[in-house]
N, C-alpha and C. Protein backbone atom coordinates (compact mmCIF):
# COMPACT_ATOMS: atom_id res chain seq x y z
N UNK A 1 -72.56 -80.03 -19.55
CA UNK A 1 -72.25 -78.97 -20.50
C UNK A 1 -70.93 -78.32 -20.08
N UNK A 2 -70.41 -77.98 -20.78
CA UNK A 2 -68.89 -77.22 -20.86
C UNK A 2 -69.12 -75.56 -20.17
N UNK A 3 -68.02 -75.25 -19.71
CA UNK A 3 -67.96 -73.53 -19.57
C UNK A 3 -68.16 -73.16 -20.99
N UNK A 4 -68.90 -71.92 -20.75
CA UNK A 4 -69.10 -71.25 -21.61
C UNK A 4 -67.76 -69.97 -22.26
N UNK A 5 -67.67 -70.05 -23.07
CA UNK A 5 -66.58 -69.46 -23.26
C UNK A 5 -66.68 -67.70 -23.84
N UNK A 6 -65.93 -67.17 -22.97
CA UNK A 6 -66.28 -65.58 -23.17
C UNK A 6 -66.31 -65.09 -24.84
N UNK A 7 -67.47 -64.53 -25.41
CA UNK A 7 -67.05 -63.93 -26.66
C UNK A 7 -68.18 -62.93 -26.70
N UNK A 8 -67.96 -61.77 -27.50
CA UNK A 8 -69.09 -60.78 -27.32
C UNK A 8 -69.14 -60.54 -28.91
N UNK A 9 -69.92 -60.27 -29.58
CA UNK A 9 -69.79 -59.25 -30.81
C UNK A 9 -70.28 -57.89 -31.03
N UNK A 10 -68.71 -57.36 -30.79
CA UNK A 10 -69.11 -55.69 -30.65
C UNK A 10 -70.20 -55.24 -31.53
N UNK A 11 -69.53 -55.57 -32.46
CA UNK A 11 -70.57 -55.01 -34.25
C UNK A 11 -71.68 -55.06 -34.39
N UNK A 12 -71.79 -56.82 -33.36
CA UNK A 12 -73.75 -56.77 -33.29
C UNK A 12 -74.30 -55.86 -32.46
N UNK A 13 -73.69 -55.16 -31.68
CA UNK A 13 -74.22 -54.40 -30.59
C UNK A 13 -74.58 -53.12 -31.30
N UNK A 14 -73.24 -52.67 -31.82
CA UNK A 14 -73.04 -51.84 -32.28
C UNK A 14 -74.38 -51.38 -33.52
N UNK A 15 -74.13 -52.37 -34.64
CA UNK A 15 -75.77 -52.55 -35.60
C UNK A 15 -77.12 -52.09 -34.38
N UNK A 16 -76.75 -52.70 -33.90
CA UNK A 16 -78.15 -52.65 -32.95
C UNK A 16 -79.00 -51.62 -32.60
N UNK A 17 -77.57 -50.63 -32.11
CA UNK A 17 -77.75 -49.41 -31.14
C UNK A 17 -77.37 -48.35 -32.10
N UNK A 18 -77.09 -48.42 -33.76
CA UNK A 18 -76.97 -47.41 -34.13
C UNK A 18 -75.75 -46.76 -33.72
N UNK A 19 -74.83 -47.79 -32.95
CA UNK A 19 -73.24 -46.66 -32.13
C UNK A 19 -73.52 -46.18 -31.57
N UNK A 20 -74.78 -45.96 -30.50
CA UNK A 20 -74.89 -45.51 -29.44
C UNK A 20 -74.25 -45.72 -27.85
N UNK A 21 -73.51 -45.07 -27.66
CA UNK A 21 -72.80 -45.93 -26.75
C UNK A 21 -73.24 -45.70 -25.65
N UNK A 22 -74.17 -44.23 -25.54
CA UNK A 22 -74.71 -44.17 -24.14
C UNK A 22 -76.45 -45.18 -24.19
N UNK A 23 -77.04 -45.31 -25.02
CA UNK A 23 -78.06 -46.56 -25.42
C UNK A 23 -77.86 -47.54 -24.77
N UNK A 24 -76.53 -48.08 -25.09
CA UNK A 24 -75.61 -49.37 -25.24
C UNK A 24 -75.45 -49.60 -23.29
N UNK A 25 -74.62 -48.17 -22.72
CA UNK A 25 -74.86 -47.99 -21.14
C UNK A 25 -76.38 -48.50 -20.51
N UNK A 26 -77.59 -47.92 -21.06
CA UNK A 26 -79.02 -47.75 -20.50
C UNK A 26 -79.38 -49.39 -21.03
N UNK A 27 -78.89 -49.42 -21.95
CA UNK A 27 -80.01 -50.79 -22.14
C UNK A 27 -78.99 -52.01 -21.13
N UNK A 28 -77.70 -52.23 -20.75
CA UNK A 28 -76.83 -52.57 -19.94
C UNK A 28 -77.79 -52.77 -18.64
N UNK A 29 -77.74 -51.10 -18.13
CA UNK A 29 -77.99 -51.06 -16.77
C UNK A 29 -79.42 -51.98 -16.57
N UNK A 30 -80.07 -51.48 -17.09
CA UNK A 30 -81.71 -52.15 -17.82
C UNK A 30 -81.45 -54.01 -17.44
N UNK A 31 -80.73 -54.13 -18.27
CA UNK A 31 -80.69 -55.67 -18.27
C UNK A 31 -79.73 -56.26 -16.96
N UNK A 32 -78.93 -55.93 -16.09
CA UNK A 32 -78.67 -55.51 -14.90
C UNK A 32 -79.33 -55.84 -14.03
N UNK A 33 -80.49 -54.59 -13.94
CA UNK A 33 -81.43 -54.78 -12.65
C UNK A 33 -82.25 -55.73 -12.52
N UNK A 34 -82.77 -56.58 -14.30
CA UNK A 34 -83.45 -57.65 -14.07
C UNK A 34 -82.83 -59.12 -14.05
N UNK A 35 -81.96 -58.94 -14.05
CA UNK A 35 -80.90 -60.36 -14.11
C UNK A 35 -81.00 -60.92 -12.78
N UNK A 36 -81.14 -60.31 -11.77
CA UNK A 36 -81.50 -61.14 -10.98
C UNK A 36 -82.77 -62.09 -10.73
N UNK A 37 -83.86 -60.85 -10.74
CA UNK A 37 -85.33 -61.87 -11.28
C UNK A 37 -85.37 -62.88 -12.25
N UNK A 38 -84.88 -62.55 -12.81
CA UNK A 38 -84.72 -63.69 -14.13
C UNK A 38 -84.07 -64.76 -13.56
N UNK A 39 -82.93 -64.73 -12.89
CA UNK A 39 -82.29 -65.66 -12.21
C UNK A 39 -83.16 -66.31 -11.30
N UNK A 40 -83.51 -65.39 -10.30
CA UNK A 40 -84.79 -66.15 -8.97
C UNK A 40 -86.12 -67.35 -9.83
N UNK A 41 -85.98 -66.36 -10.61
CA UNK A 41 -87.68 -67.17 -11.63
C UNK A 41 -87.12 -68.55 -11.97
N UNK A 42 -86.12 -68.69 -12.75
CA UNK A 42 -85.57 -69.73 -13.35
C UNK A 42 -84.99 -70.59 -12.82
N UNK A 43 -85.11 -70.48 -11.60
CA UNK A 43 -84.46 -71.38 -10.43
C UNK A 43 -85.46 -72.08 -9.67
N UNK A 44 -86.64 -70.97 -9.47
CA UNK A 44 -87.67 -71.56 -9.12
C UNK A 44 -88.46 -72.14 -9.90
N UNK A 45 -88.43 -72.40 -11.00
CA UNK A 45 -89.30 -72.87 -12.22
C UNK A 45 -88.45 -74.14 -12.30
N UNK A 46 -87.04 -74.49 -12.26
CA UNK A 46 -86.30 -75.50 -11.99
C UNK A 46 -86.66 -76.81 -10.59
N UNK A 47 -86.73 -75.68 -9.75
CA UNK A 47 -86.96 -76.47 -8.12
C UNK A 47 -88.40 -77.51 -9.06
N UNK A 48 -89.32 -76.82 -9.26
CA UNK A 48 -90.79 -76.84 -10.04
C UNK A 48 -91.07 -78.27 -10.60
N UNK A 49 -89.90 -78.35 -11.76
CA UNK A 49 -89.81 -78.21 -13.16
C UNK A 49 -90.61 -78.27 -13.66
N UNK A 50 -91.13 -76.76 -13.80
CA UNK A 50 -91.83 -75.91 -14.87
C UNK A 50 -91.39 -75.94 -16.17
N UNK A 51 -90.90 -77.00 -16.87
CA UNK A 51 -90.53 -76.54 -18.09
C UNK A 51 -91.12 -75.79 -19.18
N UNK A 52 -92.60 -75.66 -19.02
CA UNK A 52 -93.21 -74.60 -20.16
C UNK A 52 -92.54 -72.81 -19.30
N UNK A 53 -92.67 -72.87 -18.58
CA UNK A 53 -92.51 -71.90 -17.63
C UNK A 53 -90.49 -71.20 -17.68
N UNK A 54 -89.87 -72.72 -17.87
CA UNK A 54 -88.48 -72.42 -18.38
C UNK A 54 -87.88 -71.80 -19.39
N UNK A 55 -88.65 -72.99 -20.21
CA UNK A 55 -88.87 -72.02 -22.14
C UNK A 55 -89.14 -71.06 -22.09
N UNK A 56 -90.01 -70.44 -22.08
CA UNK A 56 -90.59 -68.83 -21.80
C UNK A 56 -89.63 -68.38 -21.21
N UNK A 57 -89.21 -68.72 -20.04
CA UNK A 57 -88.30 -67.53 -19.71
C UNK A 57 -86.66 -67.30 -20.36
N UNK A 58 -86.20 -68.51 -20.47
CA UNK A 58 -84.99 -68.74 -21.55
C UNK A 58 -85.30 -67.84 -22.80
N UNK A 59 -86.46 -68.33 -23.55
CA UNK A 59 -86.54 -67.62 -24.71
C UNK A 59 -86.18 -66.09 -24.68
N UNK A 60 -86.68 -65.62 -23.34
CA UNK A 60 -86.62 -63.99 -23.68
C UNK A 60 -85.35 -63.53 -23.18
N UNK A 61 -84.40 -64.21 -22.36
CA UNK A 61 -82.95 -64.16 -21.92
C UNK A 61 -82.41 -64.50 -22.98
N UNK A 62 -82.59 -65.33 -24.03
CA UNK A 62 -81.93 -65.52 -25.16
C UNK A 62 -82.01 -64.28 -25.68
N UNK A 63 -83.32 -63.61 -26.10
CA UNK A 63 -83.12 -62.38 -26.87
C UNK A 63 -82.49 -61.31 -26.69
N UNK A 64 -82.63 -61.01 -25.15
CA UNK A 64 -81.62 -60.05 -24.23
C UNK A 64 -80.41 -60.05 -24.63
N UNK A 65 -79.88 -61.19 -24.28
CA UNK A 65 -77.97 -61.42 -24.44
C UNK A 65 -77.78 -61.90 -25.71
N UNK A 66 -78.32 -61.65 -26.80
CA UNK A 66 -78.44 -61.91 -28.39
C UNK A 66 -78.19 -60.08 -28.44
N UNK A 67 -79.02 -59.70 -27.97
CA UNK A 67 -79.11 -57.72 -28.06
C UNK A 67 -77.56 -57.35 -28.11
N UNK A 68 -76.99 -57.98 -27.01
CA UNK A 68 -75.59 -57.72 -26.65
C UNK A 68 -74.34 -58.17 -27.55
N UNK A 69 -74.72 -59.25 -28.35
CA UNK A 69 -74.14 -59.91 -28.82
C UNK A 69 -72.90 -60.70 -27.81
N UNK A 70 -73.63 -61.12 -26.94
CA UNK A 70 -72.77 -62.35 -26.23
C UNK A 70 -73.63 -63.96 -27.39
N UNK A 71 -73.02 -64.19 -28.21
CA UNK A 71 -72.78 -65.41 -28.82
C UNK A 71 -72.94 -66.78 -28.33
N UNK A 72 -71.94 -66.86 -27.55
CA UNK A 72 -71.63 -68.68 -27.29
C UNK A 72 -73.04 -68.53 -26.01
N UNK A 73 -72.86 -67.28 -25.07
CA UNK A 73 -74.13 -67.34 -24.17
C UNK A 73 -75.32 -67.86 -25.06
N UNK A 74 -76.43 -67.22 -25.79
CA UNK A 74 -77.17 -67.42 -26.68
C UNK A 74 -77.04 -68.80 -27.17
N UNK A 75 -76.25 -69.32 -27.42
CA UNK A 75 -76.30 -70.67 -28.01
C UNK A 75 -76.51 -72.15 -26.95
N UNK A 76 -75.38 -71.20 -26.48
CA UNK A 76 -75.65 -72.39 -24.52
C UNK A 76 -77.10 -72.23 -23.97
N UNK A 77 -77.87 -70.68 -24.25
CA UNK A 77 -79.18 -71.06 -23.90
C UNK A 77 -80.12 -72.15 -24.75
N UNK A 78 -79.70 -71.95 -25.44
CA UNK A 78 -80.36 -72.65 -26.95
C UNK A 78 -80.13 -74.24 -26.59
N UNK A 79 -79.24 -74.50 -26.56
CA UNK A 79 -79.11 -75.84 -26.43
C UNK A 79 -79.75 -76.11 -24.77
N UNK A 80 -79.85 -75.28 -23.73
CA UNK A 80 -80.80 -75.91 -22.51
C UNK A 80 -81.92 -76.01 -23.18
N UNK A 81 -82.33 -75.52 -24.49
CA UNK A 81 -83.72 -75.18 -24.32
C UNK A 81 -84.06 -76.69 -24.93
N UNK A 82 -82.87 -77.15 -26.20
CA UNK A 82 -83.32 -78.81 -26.40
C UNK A 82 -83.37 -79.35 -25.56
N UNK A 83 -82.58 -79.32 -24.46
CA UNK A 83 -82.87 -80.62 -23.47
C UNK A 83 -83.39 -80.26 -22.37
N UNK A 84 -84.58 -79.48 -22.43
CA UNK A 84 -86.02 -79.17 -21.52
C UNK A 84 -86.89 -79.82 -22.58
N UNK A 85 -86.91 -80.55 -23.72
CA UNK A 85 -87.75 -81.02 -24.85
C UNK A 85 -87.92 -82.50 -24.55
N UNK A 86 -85.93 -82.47 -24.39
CA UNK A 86 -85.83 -84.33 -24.17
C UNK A 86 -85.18 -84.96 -22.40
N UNK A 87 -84.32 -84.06 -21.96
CA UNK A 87 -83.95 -84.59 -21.02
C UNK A 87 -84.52 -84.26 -19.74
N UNK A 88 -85.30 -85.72 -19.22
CA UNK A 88 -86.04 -85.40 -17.89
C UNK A 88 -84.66 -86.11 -16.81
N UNK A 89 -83.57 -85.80 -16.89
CA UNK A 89 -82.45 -86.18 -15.73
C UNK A 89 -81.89 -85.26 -15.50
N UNK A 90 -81.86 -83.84 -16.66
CA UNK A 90 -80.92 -82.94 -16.57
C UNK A 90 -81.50 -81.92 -14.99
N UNK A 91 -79.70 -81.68 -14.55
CA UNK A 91 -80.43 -80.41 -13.70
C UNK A 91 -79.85 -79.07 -13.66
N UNK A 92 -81.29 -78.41 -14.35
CA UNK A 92 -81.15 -77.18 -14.45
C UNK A 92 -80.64 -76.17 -13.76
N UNK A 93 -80.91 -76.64 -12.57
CA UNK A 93 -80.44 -75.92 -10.92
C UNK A 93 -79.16 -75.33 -11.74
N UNK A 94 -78.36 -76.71 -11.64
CA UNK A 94 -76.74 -76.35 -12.16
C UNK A 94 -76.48 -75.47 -13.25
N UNK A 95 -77.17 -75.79 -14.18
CA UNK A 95 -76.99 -75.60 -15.71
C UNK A 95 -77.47 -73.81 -15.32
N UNK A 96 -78.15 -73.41 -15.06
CA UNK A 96 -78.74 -72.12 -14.70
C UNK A 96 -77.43 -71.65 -13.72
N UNK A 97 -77.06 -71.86 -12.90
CA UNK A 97 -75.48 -71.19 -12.14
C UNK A 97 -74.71 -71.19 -13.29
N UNK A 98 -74.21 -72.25 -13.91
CA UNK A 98 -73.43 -71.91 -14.98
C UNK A 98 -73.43 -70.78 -15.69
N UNK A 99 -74.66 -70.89 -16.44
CA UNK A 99 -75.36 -70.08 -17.18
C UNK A 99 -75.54 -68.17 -16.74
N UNK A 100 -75.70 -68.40 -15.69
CA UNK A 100 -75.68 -66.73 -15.15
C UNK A 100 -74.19 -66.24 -14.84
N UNK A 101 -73.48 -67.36 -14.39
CA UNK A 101 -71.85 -66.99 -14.08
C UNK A 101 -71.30 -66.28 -15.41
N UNK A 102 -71.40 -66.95 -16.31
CA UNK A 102 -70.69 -66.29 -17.66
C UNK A 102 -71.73 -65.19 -18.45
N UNK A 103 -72.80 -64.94 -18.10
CA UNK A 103 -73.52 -63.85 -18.37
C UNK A 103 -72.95 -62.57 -17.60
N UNK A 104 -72.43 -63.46 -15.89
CA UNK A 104 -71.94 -62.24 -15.69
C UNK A 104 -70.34 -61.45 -15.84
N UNK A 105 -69.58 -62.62 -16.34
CA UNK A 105 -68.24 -62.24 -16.96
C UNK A 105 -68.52 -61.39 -18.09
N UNK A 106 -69.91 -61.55 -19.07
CA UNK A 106 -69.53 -61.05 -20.34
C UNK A 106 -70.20 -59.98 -19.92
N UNK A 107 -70.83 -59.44 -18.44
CA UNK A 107 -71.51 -58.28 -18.34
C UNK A 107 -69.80 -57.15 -18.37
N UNK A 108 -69.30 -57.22 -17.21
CA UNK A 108 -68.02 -57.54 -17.03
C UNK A 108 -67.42 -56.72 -18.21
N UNK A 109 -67.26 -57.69 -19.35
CA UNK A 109 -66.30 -57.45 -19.97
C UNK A 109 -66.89 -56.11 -21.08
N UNK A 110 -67.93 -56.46 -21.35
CA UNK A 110 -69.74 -55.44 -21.84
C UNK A 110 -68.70 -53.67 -21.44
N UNK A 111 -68.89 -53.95 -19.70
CA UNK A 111 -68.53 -53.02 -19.47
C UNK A 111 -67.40 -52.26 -19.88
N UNK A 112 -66.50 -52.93 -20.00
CA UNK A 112 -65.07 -52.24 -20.23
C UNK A 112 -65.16 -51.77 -21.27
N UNK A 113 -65.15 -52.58 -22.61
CA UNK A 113 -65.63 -51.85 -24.08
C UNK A 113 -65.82 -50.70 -23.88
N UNK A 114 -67.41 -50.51 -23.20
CA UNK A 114 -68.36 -49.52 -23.45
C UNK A 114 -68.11 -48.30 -22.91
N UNK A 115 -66.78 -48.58 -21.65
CA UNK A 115 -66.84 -47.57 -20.64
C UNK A 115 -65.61 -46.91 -20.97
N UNK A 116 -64.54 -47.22 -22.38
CA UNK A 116 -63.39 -46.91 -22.54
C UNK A 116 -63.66 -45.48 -23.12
């Protein structure tokens, strides 16, 4: 799979939270403190391969960084989630570093927006 390429959509955030920008801060920090668990889980569900156990947890990281409107993230989850359906060669190990690296650029960038 390719880098993921940075894109956020303010507007969806924005819809979201009503223009709340201190919301927008709390639900941030919120998703923050669990990004790491989420990370540990999904790594260990990888070592595993837990794939019912993957899905589940993808699914609800999809919804998270959908909240945010990080885009291409959401879609890159989407597409691990087909090939936990079909591909028993893929490794997630990797695909999951990828995957959190540019979650955490677009946290990153989340921030600046929000903090201007």
């Amino acid at each position: 799979m390719s880098e993921i390429e940075l894109k956020i959509e303010i507007k969806a955030l924005n819809e979201r939270t009503a223009n709340d920008i201190g919301l927008q801060r709390d639900l941030l920090e919120c998703f923050e403190k669990n990004l790491g668990e989420v990370r540990n889980s999904l790594t260990t569900y990888a070592l595993e391969d837990n794939r019912n156990a993957m899905k589940s947890e993808l699914h609800k990281l999809k919804g998270s960084v959908g909240i945010f409107g990080f885009v291409n993230v959401s879609e890159h989850i989407s597409c691990i989630e087909k090939m936990l359906e079909s591909d028993t060669d893929a490794d997630f190990s990797a695909m999951f570093s990828d995957l959190f690296s540019a979650i955490e650029k677009h946290i990153v960038e989340l921030k600046c927006i929000i903090n201007k």
